[in-house]
Protein backbone atom coordinates (compact mmCIF):
# COMPACT_ATOMS: atom_id res chain seq x y z
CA UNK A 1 0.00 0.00 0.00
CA UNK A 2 1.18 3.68 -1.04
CA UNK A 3 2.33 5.13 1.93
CA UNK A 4 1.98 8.77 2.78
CA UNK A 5 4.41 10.86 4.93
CA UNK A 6 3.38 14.01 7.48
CA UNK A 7 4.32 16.41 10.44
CA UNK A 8 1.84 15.23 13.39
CA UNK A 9 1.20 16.89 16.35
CA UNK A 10 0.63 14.48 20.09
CA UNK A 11 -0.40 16.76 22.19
CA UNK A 12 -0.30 20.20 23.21
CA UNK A 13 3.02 21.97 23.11
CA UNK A 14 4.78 18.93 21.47
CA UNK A 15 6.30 20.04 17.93
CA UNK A 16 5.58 18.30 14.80
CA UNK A 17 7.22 15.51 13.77
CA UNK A 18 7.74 13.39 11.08
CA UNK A 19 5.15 10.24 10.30
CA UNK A 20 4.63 7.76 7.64
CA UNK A 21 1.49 6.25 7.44
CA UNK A 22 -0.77 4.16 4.71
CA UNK A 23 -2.19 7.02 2.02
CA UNK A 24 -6.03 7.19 3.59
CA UNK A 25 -8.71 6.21 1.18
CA UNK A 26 -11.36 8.99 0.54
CA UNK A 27 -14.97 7.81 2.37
CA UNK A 28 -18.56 8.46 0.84
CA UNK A 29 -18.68 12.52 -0.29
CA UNK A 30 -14.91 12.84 0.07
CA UNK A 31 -11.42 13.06 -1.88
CA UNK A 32 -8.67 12.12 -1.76
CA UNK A 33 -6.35 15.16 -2.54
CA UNK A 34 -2.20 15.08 -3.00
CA UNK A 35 -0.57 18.30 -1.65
CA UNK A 36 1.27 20.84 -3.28
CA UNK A 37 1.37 23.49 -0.88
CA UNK A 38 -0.02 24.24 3.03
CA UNK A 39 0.10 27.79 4.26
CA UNK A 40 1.04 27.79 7.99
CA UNK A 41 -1.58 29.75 9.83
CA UNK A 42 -1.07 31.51 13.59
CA UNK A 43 -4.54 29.07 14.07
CA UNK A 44 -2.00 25.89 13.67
CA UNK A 45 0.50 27.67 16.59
CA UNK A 46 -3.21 27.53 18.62
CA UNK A 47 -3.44 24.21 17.73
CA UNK A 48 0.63 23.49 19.17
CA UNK A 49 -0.27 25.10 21.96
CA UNK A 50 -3.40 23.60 23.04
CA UNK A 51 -5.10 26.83 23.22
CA UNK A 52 -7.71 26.04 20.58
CA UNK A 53 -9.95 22.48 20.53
CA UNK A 54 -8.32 19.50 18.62
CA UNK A 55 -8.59 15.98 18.28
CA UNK A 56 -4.60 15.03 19.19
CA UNK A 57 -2.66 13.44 17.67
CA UNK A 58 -3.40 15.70 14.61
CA UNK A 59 -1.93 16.77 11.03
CA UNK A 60 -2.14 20.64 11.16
CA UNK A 61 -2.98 22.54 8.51
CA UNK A 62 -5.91 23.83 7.03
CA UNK A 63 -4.20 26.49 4.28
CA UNK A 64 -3.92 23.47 1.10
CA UNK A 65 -3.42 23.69 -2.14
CA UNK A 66 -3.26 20.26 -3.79
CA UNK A 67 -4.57 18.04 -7.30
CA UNK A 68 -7.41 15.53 -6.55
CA UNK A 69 -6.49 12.05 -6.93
CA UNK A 70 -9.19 10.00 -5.73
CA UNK A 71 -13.02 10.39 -5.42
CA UNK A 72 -15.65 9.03 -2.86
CA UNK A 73 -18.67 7.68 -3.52
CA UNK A 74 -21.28 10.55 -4.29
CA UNK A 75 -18.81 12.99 -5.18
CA UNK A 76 -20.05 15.44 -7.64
CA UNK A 77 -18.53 18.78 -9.33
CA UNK A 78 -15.32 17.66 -8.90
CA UNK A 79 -13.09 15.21 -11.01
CA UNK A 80 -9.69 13.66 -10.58
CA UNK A 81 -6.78 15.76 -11.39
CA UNK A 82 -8.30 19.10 -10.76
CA UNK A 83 -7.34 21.41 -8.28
CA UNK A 84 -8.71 22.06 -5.14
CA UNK A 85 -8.33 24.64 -2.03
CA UNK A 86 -9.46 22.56 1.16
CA UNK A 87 -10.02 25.80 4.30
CA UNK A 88 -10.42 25.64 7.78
CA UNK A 89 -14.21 24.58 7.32
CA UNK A 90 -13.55 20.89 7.02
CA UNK A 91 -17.53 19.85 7.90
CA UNK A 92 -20.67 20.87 9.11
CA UNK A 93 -23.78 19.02 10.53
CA UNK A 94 -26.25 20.67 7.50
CA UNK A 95 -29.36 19.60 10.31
CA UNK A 96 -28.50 22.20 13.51
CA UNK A 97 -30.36 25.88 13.32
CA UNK A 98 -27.33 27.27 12.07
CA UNK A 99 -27.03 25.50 9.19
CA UNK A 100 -30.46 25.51 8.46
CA UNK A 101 -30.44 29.45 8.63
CA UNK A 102 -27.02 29.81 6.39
CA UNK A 103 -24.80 30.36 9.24
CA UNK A 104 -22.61 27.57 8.73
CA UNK A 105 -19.64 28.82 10.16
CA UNK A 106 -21.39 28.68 13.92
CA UNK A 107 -22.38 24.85 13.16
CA UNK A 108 -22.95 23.15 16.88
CA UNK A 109 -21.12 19.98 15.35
CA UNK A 110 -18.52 21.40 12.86
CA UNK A 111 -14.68 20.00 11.61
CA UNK A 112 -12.08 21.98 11.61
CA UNK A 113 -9.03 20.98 8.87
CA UNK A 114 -5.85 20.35 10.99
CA UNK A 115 -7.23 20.60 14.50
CA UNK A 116 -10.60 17.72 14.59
CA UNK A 117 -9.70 16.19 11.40
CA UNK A 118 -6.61 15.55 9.66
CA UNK A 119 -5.30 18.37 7.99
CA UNK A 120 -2.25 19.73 5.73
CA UNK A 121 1.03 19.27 6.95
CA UNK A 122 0.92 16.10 4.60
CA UNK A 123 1.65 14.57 1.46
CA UNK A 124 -1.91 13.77 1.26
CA UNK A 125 -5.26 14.05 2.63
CA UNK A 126 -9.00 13.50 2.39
CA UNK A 127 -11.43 16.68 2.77
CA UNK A 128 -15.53 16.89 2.24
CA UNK A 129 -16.25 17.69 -1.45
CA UNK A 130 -18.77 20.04 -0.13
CA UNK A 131 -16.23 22.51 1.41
CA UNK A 132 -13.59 22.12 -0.85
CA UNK A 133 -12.93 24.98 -3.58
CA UNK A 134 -12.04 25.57 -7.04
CA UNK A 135 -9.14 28.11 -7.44
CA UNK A 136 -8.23 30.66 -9.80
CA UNK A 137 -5.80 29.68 -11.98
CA UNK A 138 -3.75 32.80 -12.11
CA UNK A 139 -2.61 32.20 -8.54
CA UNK A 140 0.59 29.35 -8.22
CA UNK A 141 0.11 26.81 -5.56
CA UNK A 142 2.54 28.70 -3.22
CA UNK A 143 0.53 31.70 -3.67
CA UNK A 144 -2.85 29.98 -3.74
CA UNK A 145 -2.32 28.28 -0.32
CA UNK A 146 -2.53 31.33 1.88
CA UNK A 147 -5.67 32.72 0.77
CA UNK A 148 -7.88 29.65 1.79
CA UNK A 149 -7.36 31.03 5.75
CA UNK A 150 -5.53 34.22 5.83
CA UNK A 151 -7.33 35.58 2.43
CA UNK A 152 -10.67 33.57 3.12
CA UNK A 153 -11.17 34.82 7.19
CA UNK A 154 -9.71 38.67 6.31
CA UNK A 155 -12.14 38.98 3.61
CA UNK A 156 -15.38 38.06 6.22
CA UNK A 157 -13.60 40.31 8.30
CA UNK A 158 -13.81 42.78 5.60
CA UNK A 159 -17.33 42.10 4.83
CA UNK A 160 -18.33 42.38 8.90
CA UNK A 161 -16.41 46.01 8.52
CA UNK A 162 -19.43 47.41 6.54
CA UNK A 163 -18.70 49.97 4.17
CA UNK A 164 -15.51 51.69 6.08
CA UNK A 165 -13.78 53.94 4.11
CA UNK A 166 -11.34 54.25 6.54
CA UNK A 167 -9.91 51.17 7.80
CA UNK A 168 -7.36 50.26 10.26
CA UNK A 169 -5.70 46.99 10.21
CA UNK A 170 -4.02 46.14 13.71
CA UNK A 171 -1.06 42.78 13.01
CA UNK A 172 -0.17 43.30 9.58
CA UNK A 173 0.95 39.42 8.75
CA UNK A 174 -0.59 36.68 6.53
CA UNK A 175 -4.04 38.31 6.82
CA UNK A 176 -3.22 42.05 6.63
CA UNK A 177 -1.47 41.77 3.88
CA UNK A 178 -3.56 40.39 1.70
CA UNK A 179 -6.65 42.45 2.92
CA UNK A 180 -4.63 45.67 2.47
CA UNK A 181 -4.31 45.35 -0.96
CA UNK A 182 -8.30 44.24 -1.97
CA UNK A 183 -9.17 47.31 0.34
CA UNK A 184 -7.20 49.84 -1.21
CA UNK A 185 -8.19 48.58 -4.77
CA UNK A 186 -11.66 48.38 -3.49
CA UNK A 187 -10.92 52.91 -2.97
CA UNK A 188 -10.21 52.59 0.86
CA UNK A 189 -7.73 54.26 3.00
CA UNK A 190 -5.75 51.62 4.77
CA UNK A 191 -3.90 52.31 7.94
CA UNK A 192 -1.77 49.59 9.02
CA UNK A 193 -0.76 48.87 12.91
CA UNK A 194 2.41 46.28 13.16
CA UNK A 195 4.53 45.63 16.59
CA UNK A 196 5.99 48.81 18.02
CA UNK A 197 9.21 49.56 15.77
CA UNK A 198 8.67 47.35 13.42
CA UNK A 199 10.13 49.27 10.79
CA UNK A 200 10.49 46.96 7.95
CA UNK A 201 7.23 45.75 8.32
CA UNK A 202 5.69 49.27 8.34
CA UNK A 203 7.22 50.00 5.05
CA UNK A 204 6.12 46.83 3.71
CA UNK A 205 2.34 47.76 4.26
CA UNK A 206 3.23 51.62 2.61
CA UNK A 207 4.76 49.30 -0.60
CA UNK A 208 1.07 47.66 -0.56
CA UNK A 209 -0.76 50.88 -1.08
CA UNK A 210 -1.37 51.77 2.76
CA UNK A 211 -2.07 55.20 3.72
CA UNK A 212 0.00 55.36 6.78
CA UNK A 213 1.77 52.80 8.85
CA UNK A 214 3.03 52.60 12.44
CA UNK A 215 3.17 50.83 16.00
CA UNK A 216 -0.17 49.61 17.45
CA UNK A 217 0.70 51.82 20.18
CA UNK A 218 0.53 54.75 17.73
CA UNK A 219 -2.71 56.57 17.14
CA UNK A 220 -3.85 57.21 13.73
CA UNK A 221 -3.82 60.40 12.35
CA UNK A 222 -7.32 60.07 11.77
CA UNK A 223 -10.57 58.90 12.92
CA UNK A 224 -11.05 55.16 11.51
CA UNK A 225 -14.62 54.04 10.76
CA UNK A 226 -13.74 50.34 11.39
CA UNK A 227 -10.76 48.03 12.87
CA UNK A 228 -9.47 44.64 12.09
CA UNK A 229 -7.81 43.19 14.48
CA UNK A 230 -5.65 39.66 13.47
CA UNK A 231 -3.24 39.73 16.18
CA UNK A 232 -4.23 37.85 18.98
CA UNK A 233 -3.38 39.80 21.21
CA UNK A 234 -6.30 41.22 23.54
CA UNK A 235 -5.04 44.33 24.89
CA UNK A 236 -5.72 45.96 20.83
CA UNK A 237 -8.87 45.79 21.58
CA UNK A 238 -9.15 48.99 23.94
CA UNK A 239 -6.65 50.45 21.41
CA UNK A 240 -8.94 49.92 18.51
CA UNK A 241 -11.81 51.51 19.92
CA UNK A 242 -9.98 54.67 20.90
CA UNK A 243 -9.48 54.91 17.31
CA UNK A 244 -12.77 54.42 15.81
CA UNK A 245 -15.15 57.04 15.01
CA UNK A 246 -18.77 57.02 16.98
CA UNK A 247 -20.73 53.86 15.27
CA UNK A 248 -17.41 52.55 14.50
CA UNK A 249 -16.61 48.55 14.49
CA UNK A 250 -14.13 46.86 16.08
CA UNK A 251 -13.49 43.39 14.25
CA UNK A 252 -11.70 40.48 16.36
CA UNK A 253 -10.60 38.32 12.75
CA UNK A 254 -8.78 35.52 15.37
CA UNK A 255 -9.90 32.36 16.30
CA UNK A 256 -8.09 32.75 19.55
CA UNK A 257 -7.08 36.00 21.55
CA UNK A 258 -4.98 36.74 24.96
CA UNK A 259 -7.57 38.23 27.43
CA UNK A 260 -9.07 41.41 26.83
CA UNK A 261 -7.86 44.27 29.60
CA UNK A 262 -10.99 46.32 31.43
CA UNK A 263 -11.27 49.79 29.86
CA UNK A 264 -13.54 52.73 30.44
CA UNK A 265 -17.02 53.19 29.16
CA UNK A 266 -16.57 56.15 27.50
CA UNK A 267 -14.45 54.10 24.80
CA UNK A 268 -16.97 52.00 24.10
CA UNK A 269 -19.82 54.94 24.20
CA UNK A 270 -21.13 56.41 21.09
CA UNK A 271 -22.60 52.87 19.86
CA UNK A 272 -19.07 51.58 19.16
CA UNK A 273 -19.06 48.00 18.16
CA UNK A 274 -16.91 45.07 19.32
CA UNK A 275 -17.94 41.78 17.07
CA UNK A 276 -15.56 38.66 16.39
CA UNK A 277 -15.15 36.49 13.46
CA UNK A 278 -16.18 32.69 13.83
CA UNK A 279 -14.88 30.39 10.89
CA UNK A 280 -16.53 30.87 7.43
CA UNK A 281 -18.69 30.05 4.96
CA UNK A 282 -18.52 28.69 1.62
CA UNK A 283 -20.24 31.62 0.16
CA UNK A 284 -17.29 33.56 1.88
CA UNK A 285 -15.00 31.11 -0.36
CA UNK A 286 -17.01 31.61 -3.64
CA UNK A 287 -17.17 35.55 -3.11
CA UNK A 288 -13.74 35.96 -2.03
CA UNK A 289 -12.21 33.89 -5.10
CA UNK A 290 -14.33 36.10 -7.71
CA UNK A 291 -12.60 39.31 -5.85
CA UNK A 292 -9.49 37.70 -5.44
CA UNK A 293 -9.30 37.06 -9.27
CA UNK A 294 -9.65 40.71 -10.34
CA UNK A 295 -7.79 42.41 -7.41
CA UNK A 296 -4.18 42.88 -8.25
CA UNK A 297 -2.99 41.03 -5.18
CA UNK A 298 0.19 40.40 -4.67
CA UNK A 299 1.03 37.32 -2.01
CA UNK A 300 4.40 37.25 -0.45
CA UNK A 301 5.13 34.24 0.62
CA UNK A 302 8.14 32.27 2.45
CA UNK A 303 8.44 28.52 1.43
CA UNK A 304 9.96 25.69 3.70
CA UNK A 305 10.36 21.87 3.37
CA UNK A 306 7.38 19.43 4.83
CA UNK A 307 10.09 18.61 7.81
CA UNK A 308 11.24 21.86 8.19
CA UNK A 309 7.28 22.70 9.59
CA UNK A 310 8.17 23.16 13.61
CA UNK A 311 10.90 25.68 12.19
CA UNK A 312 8.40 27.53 10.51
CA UNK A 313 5.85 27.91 13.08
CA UNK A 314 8.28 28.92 15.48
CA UNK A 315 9.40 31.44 12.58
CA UNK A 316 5.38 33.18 13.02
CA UNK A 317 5.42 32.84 16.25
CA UNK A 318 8.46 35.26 16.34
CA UNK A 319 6.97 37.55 13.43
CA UNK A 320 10.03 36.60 11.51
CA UNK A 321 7.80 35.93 8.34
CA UNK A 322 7.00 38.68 5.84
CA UNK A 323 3.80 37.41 4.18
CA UNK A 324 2.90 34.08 4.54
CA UNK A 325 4.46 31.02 5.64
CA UNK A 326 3.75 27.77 2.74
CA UNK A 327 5.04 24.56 3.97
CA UNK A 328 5.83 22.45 -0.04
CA UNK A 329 6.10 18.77 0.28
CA UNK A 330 8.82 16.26 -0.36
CA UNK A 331 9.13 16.86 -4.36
CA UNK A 332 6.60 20.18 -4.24
């Protein structure tokens, strides 16, 4: 039997290491996909460090780019050899109310790619037809990998935002830089928050088309009618609604964030919002690829080996990564 080789994770704060295991065979409304590319996602360094639900041990990774090579019974739409994007979104129940009322995303009984159900740090791996994508073809693998978490979450983010002309983006990483550049070409002023004296990342988000760029500690030098927030890092929050305008939002885009600090009233007065972002849909997939196609996005990107994966989390968990982190298996 064809065997199959991937980074697992045993338990929580136990790096990935190296497995080789029989290639799994796709199950009714499945396939079977081989992988070209992963993204590495700050989500997976939640999923290291046991700060977000998962099914150990696991294969992280829910960023993959890969060719389908096998299909399950019932699988329709899709046909061997064709190339698929396989998101966080691995499953949902289709029976509890929010299915039933198109909010998929807050399914009682969901899968998560990489943290309940096998995911991407792999040669191979099986994913529901039904939340699997088609991609646009003028994005590589390396580039394409990325956008099916960092592109596919910022852009609900986005949407959440409302119409926000101006728009402040607090953690300018894998996310931020994507959603920079469909903001400004959808006419918006961007105003990008990195760590305190990060000056290479700052002019990094200027090279994207951003307004202004400076520390998180910095305040804008004007009013912003919405936040994003993609750094999980709770004390932003009371920063981000200093910022904002009165009926501003205040968008937490991270599955996981550090506590958030008590802060007065008065910053939250006015009919400020605070709202999070849970998962996503696969209309958010669908709407976001259409955009994603005409938007002149550029994706920077870092590549590493398969084995090389602890390295690279460890890399965005320093903020050593410009871009995105793609993990490219043995022979990718």
């Amino acid at each position: 039997m064809d065997k199959m080789t991937a980074m697992q994770i045993d338990g929580p704060g136990k790096a990935p290491h190296r497995i080789e295991r029989p290639v799994p065979q796709p199950g009714p409304g499945e396939v079977l996909v081989k992988i070209a590319a992963c993204g590495v996602c700050r989500t997976d360094l939640h999923v290291l460090d046991g700060e977000v639900a998962a099914h150990y041990p696991v294969i992280p990774g829910h960023e993959i780019v890969g060719r389908i090579v096998a299909l399950g019974e019932g699988v329709s739409g899709f046909s061997v050899g064709e190339r698929v994007g396989i998101p966080w979104l691995g499953h949902s129940c289709g029976t509890c109310r929010y299915c039933r009322e198109g909010q998929e995303n807050l399914c009682d009984r969901p899968q998560f790619t990489g943290a309940t159900r096998d995911g991407g740090y792999a040669t191979h791996v099986t994913a529901d037809a039904h939340f699997c994508f088609a991609l646009p073809e003028r994005f590589s693998d390396v580039e394409a990998a990325p956008l099916l978490c960092a592109g596919l979450i910022g852009w609900r983010a986005l949407r959440l935002a409302g119409d926000a002309p101006v728009l402040g983006l607090y953690g300018f990483g894998a996310a931020a830089h994507i959603l920079a550049q469909i903001a400004v070409w959808q006419g918006r002023r961007v105003h990008a928050f990195t760590r305190d004296g990060d000056r290479e990342g700052q002019a990094f988000a200027l090279s994207l088309g951003c307004t202004w760029a400076g520390g998180s500690s910095d305040p804008p030098p004007e009013e912003l009618d919405a936040a994003l927030i993609f750094a999980p890092v709770g004390g932003l929050v009371p920063l981000a609604l200093r910022a904002v305008r009165k009926g501003g939002r205040v968008v937490c885009a991270g599955i996981h964030m550090s506590d958030i600090p008590s802060f007065p009233y008065v910053d939250l007065w006015g009919e400020r919002h605070v709202l999070s972002v849970a998962n996503l849909t696969r209309e958010d997939g669908t709407s976001f690829f259409e955009v994603a196609q005409r938007a002149d996005l550029r994706i920077a990107t870092q590549t590493f080996p398969l084995d090389q994966a602890a390295a690279a989390l460890e890399a965005l968990r320093a903020g050593e990564v410009q871009g995105a982190a793609v993990l490219l298996p043995t022979g990718g």
